[in-house]
N, C-alpha and C. Protein backbone atom coordinates (compact mmCIF):
# COMPACT_ATOMS: atom_id res chain seq x y z
N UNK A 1 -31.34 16.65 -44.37
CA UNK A 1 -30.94 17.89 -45.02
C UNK A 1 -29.77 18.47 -44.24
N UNK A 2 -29.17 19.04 -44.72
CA UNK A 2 -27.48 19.04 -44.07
C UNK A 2 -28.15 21.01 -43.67
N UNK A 3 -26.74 21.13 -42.45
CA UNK A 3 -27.10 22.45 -42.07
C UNK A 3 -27.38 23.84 -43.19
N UNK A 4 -26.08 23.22 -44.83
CA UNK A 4 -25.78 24.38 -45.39
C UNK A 4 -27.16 24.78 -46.08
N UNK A 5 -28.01 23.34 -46.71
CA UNK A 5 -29.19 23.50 -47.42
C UNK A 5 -30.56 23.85 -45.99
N UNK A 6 -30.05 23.91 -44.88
CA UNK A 6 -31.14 24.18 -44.43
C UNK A 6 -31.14 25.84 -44.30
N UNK A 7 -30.18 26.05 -44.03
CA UNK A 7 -29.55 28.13 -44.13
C UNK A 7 -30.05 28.20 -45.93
N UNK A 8 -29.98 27.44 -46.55
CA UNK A 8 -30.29 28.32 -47.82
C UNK A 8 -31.83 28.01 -48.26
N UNK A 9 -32.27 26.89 -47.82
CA UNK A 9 -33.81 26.76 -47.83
C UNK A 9 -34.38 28.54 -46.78
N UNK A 10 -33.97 28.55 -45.46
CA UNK A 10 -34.44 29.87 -44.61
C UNK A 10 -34.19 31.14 -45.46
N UNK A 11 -32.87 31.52 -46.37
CA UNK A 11 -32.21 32.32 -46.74
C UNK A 11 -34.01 32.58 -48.00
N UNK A 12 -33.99 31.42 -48.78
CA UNK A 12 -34.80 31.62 -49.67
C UNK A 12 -36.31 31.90 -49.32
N UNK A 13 -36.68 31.58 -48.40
CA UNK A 13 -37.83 31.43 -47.59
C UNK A 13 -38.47 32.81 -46.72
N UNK A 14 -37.40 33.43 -46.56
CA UNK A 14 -37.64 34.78 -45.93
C UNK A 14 -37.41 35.62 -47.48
N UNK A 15 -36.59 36.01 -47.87
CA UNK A 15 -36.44 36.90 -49.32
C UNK A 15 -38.12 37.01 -49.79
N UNK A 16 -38.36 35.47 -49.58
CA UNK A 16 -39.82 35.49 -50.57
C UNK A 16 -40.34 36.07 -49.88
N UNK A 17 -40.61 36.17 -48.05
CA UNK A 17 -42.01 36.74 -47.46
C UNK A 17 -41.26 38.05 -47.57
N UNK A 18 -40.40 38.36 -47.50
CA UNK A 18 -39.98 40.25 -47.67
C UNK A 18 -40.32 40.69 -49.23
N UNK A 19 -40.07 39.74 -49.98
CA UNK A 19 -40.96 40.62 -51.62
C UNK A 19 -42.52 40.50 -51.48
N UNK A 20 -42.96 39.85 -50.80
CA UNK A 20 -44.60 39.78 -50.95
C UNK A 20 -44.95 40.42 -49.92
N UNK A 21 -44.21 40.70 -48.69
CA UNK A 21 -44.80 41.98 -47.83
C UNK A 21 -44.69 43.21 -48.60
N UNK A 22 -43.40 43.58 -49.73
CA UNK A 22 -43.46 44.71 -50.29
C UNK A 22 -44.31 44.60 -51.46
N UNK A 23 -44.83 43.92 -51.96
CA UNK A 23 -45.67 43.69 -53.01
C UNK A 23 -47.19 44.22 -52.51
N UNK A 24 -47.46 43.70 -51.64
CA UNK A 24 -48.63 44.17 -50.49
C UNK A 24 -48.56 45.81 -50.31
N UNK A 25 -47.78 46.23 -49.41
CA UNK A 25 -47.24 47.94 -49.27
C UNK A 25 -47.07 48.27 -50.72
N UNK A 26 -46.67 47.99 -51.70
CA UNK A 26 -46.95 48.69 -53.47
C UNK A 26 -47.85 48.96 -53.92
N UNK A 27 -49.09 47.55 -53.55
CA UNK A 27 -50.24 47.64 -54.07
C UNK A 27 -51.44 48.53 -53.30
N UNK A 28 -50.84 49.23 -52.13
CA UNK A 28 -51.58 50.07 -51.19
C UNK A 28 -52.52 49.10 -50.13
N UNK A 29 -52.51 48.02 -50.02
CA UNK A 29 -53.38 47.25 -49.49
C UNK A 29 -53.05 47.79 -47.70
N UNK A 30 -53.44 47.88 -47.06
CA UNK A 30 -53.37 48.67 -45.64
C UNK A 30 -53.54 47.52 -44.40
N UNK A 31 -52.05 47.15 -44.02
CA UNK A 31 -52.03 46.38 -42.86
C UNK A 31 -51.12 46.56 -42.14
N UNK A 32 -51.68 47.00 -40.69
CA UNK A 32 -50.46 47.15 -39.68
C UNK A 32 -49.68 45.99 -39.34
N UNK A 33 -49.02 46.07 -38.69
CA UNK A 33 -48.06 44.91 -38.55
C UNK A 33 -47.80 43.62 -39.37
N UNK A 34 -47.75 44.21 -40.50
CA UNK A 34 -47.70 42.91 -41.32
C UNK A 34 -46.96 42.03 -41.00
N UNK A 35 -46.85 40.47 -41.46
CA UNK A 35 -46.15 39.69 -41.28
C UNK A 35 -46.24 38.52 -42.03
N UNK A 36 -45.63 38.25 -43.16
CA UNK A 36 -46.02 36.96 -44.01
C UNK A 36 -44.58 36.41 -44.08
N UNK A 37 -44.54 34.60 -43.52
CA UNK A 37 -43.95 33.59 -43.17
C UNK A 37 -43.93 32.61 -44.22
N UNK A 38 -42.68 32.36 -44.42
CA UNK A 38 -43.32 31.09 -45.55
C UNK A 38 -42.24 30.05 -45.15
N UNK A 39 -42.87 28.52 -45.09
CA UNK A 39 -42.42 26.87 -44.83
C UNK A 39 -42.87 26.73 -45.98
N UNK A 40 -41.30 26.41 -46.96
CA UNK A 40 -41.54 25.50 -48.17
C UNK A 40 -42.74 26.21 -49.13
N UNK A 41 -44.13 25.57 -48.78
CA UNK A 41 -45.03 25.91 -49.74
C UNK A 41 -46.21 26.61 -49.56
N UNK A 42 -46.36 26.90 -48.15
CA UNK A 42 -46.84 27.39 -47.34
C UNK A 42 -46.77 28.87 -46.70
N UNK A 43 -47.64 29.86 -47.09
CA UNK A 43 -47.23 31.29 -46.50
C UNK A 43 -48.56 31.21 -45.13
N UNK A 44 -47.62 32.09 -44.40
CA UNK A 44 -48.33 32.80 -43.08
C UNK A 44 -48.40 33.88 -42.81
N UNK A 45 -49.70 34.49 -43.01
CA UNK A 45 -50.16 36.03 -42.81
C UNK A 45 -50.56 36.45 -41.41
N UNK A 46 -50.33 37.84 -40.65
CA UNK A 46 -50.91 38.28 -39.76
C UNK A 46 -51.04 39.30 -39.70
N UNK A 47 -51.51 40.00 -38.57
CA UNK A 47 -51.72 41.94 -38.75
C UNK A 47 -52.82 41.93 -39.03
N UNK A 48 -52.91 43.17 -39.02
CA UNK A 48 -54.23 44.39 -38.63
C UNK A 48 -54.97 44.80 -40.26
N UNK A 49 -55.71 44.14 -40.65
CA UNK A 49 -56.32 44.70 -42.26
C UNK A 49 -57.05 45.56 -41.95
N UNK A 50 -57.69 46.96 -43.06
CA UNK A 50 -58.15 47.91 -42.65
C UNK A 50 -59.59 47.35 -42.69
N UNK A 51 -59.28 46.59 -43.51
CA UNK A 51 -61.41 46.15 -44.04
C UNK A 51 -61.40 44.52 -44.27
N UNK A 52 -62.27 43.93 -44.45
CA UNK A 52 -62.59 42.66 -45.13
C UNK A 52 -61.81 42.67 -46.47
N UNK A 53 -62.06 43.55 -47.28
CA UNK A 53 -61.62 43.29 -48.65
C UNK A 53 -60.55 43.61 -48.51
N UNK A 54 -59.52 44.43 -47.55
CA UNK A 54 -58.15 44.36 -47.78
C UNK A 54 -57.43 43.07 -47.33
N UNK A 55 -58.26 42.16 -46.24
CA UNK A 55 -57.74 41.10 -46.12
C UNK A 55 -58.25 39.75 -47.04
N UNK A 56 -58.92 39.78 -48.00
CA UNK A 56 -59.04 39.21 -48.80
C UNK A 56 -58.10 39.60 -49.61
N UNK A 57 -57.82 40.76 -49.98
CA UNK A 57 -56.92 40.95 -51.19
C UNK A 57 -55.33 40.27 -51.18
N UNK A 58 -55.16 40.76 -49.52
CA UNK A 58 -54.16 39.96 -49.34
C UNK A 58 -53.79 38.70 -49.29
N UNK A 59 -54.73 38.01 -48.86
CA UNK A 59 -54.99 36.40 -49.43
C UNK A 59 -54.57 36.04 -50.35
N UNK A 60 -55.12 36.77 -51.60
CA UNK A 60 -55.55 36.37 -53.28
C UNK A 60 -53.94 36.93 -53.30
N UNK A 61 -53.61 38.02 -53.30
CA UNK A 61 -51.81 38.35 -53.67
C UNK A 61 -50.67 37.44 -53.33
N UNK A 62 -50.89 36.91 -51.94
CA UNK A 62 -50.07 36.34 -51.66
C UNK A 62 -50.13 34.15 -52.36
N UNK A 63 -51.56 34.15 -52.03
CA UNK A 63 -51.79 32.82 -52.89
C UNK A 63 -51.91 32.23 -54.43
N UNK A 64 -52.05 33.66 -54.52
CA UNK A 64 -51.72 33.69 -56.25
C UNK A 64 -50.02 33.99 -56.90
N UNK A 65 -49.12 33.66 -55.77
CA UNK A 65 -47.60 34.03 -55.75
C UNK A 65 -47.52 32.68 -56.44
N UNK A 66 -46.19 32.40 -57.05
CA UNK A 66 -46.05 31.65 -57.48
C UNK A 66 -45.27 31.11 -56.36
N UNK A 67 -44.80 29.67 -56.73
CA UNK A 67 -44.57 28.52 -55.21
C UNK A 67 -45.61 28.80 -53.81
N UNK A 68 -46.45 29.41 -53.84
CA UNK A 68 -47.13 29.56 -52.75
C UNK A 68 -48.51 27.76 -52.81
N UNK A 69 -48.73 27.65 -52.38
CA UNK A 69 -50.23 26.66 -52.63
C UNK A 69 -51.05 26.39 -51.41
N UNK A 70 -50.27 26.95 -50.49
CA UNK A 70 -51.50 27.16 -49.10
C UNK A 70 -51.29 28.40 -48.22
N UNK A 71 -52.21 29.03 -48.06
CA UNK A 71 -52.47 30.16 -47.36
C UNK A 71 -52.91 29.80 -46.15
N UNK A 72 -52.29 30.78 -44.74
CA UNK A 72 -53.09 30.41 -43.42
C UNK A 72 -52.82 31.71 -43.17
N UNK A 73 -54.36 31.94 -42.97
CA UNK A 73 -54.48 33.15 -42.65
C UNK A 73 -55.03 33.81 -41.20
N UNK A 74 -54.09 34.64 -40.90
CA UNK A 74 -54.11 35.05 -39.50
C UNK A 74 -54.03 36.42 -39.24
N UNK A 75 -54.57 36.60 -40.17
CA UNK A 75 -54.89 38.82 -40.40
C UNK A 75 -56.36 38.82 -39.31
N UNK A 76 -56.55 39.72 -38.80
CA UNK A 76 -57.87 40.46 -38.15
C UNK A 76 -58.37 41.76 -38.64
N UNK A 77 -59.31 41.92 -38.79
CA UNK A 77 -59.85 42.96 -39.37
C UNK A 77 -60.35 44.74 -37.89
N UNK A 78 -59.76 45.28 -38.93
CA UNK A 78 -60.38 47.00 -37.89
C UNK A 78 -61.80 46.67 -38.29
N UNK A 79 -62.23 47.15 -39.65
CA UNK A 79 -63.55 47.58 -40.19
C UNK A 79 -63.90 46.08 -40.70
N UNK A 80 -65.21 45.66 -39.63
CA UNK A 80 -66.04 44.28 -40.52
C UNK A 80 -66.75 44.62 -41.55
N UNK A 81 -66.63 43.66 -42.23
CA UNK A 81 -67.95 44.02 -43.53
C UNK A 81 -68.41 42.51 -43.93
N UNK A 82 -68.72 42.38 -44.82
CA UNK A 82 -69.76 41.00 -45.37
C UNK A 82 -68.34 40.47 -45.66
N UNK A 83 -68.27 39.12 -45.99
CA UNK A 83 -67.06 38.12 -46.69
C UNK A 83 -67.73 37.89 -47.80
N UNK A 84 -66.48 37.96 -48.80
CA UNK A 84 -66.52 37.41 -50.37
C UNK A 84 -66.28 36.10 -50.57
N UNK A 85 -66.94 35.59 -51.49
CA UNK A 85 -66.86 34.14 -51.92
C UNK A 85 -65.51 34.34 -52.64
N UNK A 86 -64.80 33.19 -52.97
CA UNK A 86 -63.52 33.37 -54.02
C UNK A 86 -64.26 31.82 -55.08
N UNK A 87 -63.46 32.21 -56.06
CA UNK A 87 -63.53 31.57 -57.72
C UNK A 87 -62.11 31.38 -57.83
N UNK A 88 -62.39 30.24 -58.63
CA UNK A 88 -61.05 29.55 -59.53
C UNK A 88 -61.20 29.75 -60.45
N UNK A 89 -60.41 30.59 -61.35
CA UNK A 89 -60.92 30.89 -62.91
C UNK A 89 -60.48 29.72 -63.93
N UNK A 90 -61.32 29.05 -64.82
CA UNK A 90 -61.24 27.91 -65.45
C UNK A 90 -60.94 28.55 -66.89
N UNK A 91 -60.54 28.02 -67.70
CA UNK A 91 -60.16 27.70 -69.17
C UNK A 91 -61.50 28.59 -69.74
N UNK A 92 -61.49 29.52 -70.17
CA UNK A 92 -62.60 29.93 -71.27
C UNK A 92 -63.75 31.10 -70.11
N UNK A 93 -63.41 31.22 -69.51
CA UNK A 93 -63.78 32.16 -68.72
C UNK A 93 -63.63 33.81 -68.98
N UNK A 94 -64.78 34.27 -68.56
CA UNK A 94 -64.34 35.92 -68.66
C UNK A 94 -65.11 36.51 -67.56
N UNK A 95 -64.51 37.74 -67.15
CA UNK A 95 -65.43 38.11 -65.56
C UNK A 95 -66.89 38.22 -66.44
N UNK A 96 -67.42 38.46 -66.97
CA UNK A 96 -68.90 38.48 -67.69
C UNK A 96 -69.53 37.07 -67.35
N UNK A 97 -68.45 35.76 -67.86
CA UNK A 97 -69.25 34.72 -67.19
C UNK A 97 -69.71 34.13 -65.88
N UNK A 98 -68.48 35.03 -65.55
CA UNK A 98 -68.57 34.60 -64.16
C UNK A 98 -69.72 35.65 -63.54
N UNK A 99 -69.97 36.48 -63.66
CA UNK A 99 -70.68 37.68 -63.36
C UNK A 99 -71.96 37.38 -63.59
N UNK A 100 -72.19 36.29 -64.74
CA UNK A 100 -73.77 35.81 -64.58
C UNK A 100 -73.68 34.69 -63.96
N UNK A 101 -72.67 34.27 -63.41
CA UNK A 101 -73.59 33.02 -62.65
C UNK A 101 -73.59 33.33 -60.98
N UNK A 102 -72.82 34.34 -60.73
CA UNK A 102 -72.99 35.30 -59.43
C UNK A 102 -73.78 35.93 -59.03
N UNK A 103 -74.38 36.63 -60.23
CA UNK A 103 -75.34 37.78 -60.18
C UNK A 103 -76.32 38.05 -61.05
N UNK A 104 -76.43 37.15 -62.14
CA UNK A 104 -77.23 36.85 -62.71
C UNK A 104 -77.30 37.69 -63.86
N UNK A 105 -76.15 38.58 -64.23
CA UNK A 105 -76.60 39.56 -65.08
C UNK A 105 -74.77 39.74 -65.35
N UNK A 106 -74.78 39.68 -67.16
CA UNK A 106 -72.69 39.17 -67.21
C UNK A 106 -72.26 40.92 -67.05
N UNK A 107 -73.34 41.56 -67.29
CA UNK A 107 -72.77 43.60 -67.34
C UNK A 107 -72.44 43.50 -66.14
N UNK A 108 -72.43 43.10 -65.27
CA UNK A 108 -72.09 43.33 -63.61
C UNK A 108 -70.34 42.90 -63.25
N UNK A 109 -70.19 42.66 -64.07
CA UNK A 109 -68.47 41.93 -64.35
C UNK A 109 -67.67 43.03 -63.61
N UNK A 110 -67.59 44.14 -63.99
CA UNK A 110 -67.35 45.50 -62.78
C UNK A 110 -67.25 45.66 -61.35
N UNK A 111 -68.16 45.00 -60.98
CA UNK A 111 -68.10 43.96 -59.63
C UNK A 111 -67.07 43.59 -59.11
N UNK A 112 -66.83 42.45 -60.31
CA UNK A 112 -65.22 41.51 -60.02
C UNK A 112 -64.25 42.73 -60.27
N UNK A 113 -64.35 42.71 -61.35
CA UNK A 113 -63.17 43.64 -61.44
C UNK A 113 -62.71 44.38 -60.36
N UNK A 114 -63.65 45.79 -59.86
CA UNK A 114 -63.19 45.97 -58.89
C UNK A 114 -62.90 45.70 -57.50
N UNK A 115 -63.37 44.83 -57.27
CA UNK A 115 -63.33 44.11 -56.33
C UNK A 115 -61.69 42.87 -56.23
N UNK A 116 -61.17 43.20 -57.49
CA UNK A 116 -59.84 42.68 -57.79
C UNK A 116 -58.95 43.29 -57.94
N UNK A 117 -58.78 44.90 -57.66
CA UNK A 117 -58.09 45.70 -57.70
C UNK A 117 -57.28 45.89 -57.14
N UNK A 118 -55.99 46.55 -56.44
CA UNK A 118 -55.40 46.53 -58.16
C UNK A 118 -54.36 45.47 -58.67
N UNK A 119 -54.69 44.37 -58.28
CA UNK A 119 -54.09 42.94 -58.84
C UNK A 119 -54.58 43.03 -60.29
N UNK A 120 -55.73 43.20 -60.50
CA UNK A 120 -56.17 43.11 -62.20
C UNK A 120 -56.02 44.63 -62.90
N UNK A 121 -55.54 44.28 -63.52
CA UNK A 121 -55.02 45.90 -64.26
C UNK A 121 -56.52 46.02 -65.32
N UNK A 122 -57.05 44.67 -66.08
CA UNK A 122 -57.79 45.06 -67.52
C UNK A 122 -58.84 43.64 -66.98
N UNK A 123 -59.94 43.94 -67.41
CA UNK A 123 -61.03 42.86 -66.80
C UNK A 123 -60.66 41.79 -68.10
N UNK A 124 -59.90 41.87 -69.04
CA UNK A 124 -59.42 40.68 -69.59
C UNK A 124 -58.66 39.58 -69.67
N UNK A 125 -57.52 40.19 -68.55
CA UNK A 125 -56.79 39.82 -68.21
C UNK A 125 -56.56 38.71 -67.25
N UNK A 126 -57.47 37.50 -67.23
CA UNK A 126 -57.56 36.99 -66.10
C UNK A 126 -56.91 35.12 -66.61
N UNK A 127 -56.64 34.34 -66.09
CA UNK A 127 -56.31 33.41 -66.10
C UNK A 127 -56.50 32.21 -65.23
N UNK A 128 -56.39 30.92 -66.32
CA UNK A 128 -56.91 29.77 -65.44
C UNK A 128 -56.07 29.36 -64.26
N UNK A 129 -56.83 28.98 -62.95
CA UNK A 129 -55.97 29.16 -61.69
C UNK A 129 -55.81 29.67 -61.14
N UNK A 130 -56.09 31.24 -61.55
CA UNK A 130 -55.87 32.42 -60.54
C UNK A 130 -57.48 32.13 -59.74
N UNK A 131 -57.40 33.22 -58.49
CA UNK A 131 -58.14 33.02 -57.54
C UNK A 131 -58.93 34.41 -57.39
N UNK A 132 -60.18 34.54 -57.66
CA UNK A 132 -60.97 36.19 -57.40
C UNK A 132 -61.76 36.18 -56.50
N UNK A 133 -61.81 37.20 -56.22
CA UNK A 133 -63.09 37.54 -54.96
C UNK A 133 -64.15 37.74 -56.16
N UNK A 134 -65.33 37.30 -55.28
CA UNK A 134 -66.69 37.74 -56.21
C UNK A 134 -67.44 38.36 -54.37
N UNK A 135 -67.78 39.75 -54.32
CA UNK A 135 -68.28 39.81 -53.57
C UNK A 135 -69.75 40.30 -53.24
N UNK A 136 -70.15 40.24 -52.12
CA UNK A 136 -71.27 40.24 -51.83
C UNK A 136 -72.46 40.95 -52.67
């Protein structure tokens, strides 16, 4: 790879982690020292999350970016709490289905939802591939 494409591979490579650090700070998600890195296909997170679920959220935002396909995550948490399982949402899915096979009951879908906030605007809105917390 010659020097000019390697300055414009870095050029492109940082732009992306500066829109998805501000994408993060938009969505209110609360982390000190943020820092997200990206090689090629690969992002790198670090800093201070306020809770478990804000560093999950950040996970799911940044891995649900498009060109992203591996997350390494290197956030620490202030406030511990329980960890969320994550889901791959498949073809024909709705948080209701998923909500009964989590919890045994599809009215509990509210759950996900908020627990996907505010990445999911409408609990309908969800798609195959994207990535949700289902939590505890």
């Amino acid at each position: 790879m010659s020097a000019e494409a390697v300055t414009r591979k870095f050029k492109i490579e940082t732009s992306t982690a500066k829109k998805l650090e501000e994408k993060i700070i938009n969505l209110q998600l609360h982390v000190e020292n943020l820092n997200v890195f990206i090689d090629t296909d690969v992002a790198i997170i670090s800093g201070l999350a306020y809770d478990q679920a804000t560093r999950e959220k950040v996970v799911l935002v940044v891995g649900n970016s498009n060109g992203i396909a591996t997350v390494h995550d290197y956030l620490t948490v202030e406030n511990q709490e329980p960890v969320a399982q994550f889901y791959t949402v498949r073809s024909g899915d709705t948080l209701g289905k998923i909500a009964e096979v989590y919890y045994g009951n599809a009215m509990n879908y509210s759950f996900i939802f908020d627990a996907n906030k505010p990445m999911l605007n409408h609990p309908n809105k969800i798609y195959p591939g994207q990535v949700l917390r289902i939590p505890a």
